[in-house]
C-alpha atoms as a PDB file:
ATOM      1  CA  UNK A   1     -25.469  -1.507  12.045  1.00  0.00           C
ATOM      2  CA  UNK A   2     -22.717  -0.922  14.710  1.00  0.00           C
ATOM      3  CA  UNK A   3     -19.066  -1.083  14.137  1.00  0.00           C
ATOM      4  CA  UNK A   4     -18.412  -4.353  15.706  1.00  0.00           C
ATOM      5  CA  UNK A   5     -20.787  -5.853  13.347  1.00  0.00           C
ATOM      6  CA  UNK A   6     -19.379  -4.228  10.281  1.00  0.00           C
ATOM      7  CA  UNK A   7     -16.486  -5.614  11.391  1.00  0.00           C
ATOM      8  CA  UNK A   8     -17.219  -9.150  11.905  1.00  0.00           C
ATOM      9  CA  UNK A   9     -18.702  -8.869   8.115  1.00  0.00           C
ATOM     10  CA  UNK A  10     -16.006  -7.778   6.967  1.00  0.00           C
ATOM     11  CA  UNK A  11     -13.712 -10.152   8.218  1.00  0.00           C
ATOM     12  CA  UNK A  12     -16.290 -13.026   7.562  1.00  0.00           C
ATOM     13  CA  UNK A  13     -16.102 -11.983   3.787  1.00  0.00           C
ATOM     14  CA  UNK A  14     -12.600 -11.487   3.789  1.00  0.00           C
ATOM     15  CA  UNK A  15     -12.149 -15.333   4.619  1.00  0.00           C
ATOM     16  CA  UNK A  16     -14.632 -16.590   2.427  1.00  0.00           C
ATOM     17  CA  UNK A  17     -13.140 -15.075  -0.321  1.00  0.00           C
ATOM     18  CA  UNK A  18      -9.758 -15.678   0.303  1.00  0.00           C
ATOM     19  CA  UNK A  19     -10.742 -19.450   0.423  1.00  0.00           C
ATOM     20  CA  UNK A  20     -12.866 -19.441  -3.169  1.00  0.00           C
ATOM     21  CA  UNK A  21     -10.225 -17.802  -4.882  1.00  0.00           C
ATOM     22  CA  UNK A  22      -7.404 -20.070  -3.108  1.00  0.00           C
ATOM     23  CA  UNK A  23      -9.437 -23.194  -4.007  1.00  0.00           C
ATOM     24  CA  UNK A  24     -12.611 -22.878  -6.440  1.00  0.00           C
ATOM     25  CA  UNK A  25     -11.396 -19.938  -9.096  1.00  0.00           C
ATOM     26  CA  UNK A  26      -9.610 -22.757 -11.851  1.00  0.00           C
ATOM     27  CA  UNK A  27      -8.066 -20.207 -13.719  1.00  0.00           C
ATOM     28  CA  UNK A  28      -4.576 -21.994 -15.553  1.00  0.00           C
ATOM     29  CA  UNK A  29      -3.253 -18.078 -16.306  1.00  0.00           C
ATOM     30  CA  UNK A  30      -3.016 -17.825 -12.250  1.00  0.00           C
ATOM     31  CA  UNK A  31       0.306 -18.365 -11.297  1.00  0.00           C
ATOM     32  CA  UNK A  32       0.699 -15.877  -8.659  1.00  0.00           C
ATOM     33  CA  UNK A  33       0.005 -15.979  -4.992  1.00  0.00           C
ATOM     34  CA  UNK A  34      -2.871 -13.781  -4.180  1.00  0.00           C
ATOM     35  CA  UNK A  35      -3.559 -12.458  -0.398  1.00  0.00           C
ATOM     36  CA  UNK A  36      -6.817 -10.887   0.356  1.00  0.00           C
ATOM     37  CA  UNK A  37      -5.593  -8.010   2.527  1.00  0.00           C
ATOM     38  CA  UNK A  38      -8.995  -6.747   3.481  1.00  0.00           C
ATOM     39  CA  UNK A  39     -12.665  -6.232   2.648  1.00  0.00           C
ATOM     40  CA  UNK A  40     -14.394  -2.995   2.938  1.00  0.00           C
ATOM     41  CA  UNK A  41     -18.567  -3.273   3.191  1.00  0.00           C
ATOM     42  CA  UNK A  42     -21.178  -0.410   2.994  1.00  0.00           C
ATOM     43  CA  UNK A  43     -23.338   0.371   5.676  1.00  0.00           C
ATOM     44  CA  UNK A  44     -25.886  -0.967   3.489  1.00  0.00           C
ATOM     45  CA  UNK A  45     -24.324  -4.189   2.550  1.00  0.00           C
ATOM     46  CA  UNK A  46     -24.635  -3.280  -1.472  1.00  0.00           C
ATOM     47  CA  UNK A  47     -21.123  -3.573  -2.203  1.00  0.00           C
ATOM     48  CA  UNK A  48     -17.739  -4.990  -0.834  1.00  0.00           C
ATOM     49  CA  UNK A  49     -14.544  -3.249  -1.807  1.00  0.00           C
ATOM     50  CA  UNK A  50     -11.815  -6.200  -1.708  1.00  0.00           C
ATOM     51  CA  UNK A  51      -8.208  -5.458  -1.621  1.00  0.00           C
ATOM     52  CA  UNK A  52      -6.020  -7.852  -3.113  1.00  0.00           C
ATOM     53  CA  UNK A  53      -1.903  -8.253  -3.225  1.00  0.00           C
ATOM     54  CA  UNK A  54      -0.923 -10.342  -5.385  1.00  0.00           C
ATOM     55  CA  UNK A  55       2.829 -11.500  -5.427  1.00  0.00           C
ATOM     56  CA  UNK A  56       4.582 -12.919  -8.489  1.00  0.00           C
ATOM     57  CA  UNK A  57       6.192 -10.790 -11.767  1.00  0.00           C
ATOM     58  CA  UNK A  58       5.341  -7.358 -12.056  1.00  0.00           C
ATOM     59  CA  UNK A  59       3.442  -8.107 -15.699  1.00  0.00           C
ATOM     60  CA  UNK A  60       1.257 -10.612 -14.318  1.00  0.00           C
ATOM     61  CA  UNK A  61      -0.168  -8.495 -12.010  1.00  0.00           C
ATOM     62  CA  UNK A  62      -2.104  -6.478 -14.558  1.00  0.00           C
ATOM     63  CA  UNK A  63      -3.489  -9.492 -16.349  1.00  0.00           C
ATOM     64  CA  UNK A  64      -4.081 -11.627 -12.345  1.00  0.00           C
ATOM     65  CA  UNK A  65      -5.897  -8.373 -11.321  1.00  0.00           C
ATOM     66  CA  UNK A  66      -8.274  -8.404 -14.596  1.00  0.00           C
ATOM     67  CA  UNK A  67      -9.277 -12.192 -14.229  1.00  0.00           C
ATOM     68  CA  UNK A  68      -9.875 -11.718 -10.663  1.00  0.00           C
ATOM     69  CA  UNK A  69     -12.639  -8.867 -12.136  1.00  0.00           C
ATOM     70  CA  UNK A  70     -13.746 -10.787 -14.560  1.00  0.00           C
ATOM     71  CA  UNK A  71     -14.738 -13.640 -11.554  1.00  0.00           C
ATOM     72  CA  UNK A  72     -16.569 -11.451  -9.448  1.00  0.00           C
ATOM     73  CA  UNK A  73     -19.933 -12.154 -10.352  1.00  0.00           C
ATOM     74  CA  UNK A  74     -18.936 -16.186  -9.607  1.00  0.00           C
ATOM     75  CA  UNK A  75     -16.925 -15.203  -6.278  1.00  0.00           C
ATOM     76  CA  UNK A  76     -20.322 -13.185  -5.342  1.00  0.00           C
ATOM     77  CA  UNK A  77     -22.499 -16.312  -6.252  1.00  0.00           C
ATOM     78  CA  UNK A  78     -20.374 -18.439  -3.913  1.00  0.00           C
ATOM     79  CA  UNK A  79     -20.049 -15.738  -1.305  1.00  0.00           C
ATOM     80  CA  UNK A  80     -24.252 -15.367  -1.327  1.00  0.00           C
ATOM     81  CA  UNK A  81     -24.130 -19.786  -1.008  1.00  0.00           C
ATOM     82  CA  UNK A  82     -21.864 -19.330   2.471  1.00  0.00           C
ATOM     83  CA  UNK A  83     -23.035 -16.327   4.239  1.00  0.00           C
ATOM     84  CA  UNK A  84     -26.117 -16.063   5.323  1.00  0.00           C
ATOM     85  CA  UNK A  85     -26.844 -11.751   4.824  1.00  0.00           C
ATOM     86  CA  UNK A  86     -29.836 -10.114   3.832  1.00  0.00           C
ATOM     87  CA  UNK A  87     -27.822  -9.019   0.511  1.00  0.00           C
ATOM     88  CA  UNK A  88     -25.392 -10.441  -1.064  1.00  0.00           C
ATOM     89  CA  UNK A  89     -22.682  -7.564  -1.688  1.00  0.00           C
ATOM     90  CA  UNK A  90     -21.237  -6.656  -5.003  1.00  0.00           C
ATOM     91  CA  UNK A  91     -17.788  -7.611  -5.282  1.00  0.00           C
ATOM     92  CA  UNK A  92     -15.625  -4.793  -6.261  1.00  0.00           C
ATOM     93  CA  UNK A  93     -11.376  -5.979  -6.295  1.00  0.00           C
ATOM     94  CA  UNK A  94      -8.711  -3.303  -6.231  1.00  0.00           C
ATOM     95  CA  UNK A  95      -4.816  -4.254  -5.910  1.00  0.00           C
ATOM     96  CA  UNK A  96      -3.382  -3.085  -3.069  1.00  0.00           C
ATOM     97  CA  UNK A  97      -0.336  -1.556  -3.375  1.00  0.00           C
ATOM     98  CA  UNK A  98       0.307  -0.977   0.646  1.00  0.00           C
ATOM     99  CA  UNK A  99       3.669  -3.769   0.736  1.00  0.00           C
ATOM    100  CA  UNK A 100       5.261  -2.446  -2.218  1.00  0.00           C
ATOM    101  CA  UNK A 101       4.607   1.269  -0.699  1.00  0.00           C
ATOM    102  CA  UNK A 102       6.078   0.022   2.313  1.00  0.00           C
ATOM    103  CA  UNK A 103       9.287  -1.275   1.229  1.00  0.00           C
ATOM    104  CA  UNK A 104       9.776   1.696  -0.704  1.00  0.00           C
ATOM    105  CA  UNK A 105       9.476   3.564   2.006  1.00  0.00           C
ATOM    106  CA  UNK A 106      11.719   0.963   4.385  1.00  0.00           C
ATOM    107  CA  UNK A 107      14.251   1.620   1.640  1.00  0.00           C
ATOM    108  CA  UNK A 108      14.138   5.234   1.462  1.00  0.00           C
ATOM    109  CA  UNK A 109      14.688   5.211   5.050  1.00  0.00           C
ATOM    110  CA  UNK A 110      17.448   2.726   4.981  1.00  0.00           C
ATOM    111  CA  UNK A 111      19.635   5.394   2.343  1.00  0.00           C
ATOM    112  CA  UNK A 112      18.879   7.938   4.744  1.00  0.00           C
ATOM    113  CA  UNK A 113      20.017   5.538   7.836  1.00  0.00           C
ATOM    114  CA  UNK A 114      23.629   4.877   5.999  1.00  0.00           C
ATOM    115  CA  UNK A 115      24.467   8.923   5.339  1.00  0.00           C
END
């Protein structure tokens, strides 16, 4: 598989599942906005590493983050009904943490910037 294809894959799943969990995951606990940032696919298409932020209060991240797990096996049914792959890819969702690292570090540079 070359990179370009990995690629398009990736970004193919990336919308997909930023649309099911925008508009089919009915979840009433979900109050927070949740951004797929991006979707990382083996070589072998087995399993896709998705990379959520979610923005909202700092507690309901924790509990957002576990009922987005808990879907997986439903947001992998729906991805398998809309793309058409020889596999269907196991859905594997980790926060990411990459804005809030950012600002921190936009901060830190800020205090240094007004010594």
């Amino acid at each position: 598989m070359g990179k370009y294809r990995g690629g398009r894959i990736n970004e193919e799943l990336k919308r997909e599942i930023s649309s099911i969990i925008r508009s089919d995951i009915k979840d009433p606990r979900i109050d927070s906005m949740i951004s797929v940032t991006d979707v990382n696919v083996t070589k072998d298409l087995r399993y896709a590493k998705v990379y959520v932020s979610i923005y909202g209060k700092e507690d309901k991240k924790e509990e957002t983050i576990s009922i987005l797990r808990s879907s997986a096996g439903f947001i992998r049914k729906e991805v398998g009904r809309r793309v058409n792959l020889r596999f269907t890819p196991e859905i594997i969702i980790e926060l990411d943490s990459s804005i809030e690292r950012g600002m921190h570090i936009d901060s830190l540079l800020n205090r240094i910037k007004e010594r």
